[in-house]
C-alpha atoms as a PDB file:
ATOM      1  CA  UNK A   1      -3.141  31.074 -28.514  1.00  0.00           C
ATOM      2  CA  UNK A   2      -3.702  31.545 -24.659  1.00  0.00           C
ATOM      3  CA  UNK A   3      -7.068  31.171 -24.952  1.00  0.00           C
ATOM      4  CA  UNK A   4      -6.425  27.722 -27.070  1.00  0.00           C
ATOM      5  CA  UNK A   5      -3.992  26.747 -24.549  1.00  0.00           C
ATOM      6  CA  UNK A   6      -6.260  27.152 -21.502  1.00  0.00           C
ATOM      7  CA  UNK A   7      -9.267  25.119 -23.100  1.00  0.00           C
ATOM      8  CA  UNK A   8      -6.665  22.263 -23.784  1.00  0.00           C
ATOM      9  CA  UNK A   9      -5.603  22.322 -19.950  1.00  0.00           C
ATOM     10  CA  UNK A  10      -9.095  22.350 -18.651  1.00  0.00           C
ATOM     11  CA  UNK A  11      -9.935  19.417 -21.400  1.00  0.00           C
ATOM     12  CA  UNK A  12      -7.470  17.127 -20.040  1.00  0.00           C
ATOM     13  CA  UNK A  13      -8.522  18.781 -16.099  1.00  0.00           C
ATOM     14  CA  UNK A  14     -11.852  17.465 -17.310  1.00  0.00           C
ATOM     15  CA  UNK A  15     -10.864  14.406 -18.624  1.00  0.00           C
ATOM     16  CA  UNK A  16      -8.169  13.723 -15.486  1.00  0.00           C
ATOM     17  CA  UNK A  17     -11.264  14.277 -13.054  1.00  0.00           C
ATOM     18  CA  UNK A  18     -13.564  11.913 -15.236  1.00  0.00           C
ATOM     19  CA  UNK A  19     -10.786   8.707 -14.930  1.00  0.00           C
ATOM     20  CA  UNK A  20     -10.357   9.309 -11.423  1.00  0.00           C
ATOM     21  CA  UNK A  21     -13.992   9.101 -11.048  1.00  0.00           C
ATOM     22  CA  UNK A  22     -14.353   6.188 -13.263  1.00  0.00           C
ATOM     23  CA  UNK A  23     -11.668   4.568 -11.157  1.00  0.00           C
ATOM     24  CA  UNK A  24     -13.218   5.371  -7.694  1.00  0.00           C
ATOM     25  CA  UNK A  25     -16.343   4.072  -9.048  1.00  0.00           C
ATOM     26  CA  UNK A  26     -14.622   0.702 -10.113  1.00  0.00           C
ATOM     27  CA  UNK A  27     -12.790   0.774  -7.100  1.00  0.00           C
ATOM     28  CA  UNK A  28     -16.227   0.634  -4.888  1.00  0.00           C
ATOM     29  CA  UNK A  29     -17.138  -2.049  -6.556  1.00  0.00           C
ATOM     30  CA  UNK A  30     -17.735  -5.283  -3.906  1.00  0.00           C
ATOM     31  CA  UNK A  31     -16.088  -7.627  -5.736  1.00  0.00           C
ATOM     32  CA  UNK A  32     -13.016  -5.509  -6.879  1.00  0.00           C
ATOM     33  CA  UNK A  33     -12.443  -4.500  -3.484  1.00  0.00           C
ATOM     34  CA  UNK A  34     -12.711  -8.561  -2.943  1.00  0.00           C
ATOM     35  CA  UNK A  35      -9.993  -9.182  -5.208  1.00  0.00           C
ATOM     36  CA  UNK A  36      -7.821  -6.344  -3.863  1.00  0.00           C
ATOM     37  CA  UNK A  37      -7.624  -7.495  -0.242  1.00  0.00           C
ATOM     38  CA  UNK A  38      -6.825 -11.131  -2.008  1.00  0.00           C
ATOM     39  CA  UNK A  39      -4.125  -9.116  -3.415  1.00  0.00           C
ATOM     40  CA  UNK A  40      -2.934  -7.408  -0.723  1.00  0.00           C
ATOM     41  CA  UNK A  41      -3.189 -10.480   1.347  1.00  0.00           C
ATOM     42  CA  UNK A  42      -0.802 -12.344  -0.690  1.00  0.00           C
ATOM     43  CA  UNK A  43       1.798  -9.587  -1.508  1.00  0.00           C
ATOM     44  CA  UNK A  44       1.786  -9.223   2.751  1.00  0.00           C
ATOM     45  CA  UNK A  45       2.414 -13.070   3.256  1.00  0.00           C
ATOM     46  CA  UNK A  46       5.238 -13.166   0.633  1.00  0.00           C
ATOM     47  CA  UNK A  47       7.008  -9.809   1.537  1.00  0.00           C
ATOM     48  CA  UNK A  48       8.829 -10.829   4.733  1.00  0.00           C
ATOM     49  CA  UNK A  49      10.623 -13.390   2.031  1.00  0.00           C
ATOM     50  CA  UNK A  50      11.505 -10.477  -0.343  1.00  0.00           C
ATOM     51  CA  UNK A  51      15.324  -9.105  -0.435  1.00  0.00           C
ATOM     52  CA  UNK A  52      14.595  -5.682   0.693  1.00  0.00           C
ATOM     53  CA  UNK A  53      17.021  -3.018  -0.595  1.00  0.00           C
ATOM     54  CA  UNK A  54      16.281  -0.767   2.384  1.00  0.00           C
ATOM     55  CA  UNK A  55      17.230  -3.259   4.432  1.00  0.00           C
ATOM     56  CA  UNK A  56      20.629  -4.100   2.657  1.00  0.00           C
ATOM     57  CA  UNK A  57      19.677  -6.637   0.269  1.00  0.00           C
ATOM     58  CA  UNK A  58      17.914  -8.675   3.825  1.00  0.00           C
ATOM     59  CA  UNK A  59      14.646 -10.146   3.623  1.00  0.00           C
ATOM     60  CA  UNK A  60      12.409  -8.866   6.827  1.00  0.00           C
ATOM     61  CA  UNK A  61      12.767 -12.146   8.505  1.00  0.00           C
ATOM     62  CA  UNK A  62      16.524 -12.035   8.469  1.00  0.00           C
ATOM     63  CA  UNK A  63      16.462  -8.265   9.606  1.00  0.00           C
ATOM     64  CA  UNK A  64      14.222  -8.804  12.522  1.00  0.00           C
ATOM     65  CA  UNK A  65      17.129 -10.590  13.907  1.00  0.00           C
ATOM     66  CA  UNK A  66      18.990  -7.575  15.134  1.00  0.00           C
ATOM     67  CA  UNK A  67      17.681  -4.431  16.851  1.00  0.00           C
ATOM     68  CA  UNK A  68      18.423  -2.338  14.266  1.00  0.00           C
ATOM     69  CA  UNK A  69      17.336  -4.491  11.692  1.00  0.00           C
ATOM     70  CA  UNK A  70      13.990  -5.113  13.522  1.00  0.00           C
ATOM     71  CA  UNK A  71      13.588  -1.232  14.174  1.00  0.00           C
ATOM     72  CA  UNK A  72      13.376  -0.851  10.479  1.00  0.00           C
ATOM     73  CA  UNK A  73      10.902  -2.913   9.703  1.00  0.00           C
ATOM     74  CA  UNK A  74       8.785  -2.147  12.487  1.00  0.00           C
ATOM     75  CA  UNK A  75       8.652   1.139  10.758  1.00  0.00           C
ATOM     76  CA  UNK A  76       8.185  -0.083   6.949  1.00  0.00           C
ATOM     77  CA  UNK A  77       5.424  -2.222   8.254  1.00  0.00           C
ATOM     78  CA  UNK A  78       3.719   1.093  10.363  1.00  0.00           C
ATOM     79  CA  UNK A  79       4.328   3.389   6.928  1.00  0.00           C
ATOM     80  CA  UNK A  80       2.587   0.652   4.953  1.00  0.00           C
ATOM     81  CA  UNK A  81      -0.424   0.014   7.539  1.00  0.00           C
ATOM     82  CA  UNK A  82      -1.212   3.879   7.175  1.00  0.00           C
ATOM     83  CA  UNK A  83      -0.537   4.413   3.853  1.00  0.00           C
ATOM     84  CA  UNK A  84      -3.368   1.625   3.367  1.00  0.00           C
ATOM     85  CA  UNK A  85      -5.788   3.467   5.886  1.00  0.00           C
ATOM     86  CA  UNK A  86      -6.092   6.292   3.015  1.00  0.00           C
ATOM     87  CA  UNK A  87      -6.489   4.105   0.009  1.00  0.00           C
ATOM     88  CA  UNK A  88      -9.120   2.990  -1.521  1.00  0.00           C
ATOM     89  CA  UNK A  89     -10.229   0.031  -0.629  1.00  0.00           C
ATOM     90  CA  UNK A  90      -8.529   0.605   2.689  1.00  0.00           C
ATOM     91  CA  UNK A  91      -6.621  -2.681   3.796  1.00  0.00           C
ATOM     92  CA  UNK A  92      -8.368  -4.928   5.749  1.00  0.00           C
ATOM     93  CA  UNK A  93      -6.257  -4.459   9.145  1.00  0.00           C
ATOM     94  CA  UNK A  94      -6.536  -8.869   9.738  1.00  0.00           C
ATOM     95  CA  UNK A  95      -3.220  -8.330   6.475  1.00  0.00           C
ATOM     96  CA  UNK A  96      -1.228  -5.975   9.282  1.00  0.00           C
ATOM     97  CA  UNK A  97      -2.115  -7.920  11.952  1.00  0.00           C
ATOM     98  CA  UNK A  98      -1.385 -11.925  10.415  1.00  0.00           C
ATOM     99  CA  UNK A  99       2.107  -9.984   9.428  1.00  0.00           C
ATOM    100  CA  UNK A 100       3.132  -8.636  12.511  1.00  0.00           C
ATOM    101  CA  UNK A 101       2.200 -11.851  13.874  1.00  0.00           C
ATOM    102  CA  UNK A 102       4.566 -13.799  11.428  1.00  0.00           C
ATOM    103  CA  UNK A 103       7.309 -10.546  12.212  1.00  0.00           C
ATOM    104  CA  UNK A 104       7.099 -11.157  15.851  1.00  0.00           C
ATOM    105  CA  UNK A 105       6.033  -7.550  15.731  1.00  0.00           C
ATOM    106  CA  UNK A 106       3.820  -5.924  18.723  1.00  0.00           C
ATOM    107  CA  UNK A 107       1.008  -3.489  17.490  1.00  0.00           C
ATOM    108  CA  UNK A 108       1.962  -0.290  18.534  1.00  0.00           C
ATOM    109  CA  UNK A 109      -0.055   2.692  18.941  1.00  0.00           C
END
C-alpha cells in the first residue's frame, strides 16, 4: 500500500513537472509573450480606474491625492513591477513606466 501510494505521488510529480514544462514552453513562445504584454498593457492602463479594496474602496487616482493614500500605491505599483521581473514573460518595464507616468509616480530605486 506504501509502495502503491508512493508511485501515485511520483505519477502526478511526473505529470506536475511535464505541465509546467508544457507551459514554459508555450509561454516562450514569441507571439504568446506578444499577446501577454498586450495584456498586461491594458490591465496597467485600466487599473488606476479600479476601486481598490486595499485602498478603501479608492481607485489609485483618487488615493494619490493624499500622502498616505499615494504612499500606498507607490508601494502596490513597486510589489507589482517586481513580481513581473520573475515571471515569465517578464513585463515589459515601458507598462511600469507609462503608469507611473499617469500616477504622477517617480521611479524609485
Amino acid at each position: 500500500m506504501l509502495a502503491r501510494a508512493k508511485d501515485e505521488d511520483e505519477d502526478e510529480s511526473f505529470q506536475a513537472r511535464q505541465r509546467r514544462e508544457e507551459l514554459e514552453e508555450l509561454n516562450n513562445r514569441p507571439e504568446v509573450q506578444e499577446k501577454i504584454m498586450e495584456f498586461m498593457r491594458e490591465h496597467y492602463r485600466k487599473w488606476p480606474q479600479e476601486k481598490l479594496s486595499i485602498l478603501g474602496g479608492k481607485t489609485p487616482l483618487q488615493a494619490i491625492k493624499t500622502k498616505d493614500g499615494r504612499e500606498m500605491v507607490e508601494a502596490l505599483v513597486r510589489d507589482s513591477e517586481l513580481k513581473s521581473l520573475n515571471s515569465n514573460p517578464p513585463a515589459d518595464p515601458s507598462i511600469f513606466a507609462e503608469l507611473r507616468e499617469r500616477l504622477g509616480l517617480k521611479l524609485t530605486d
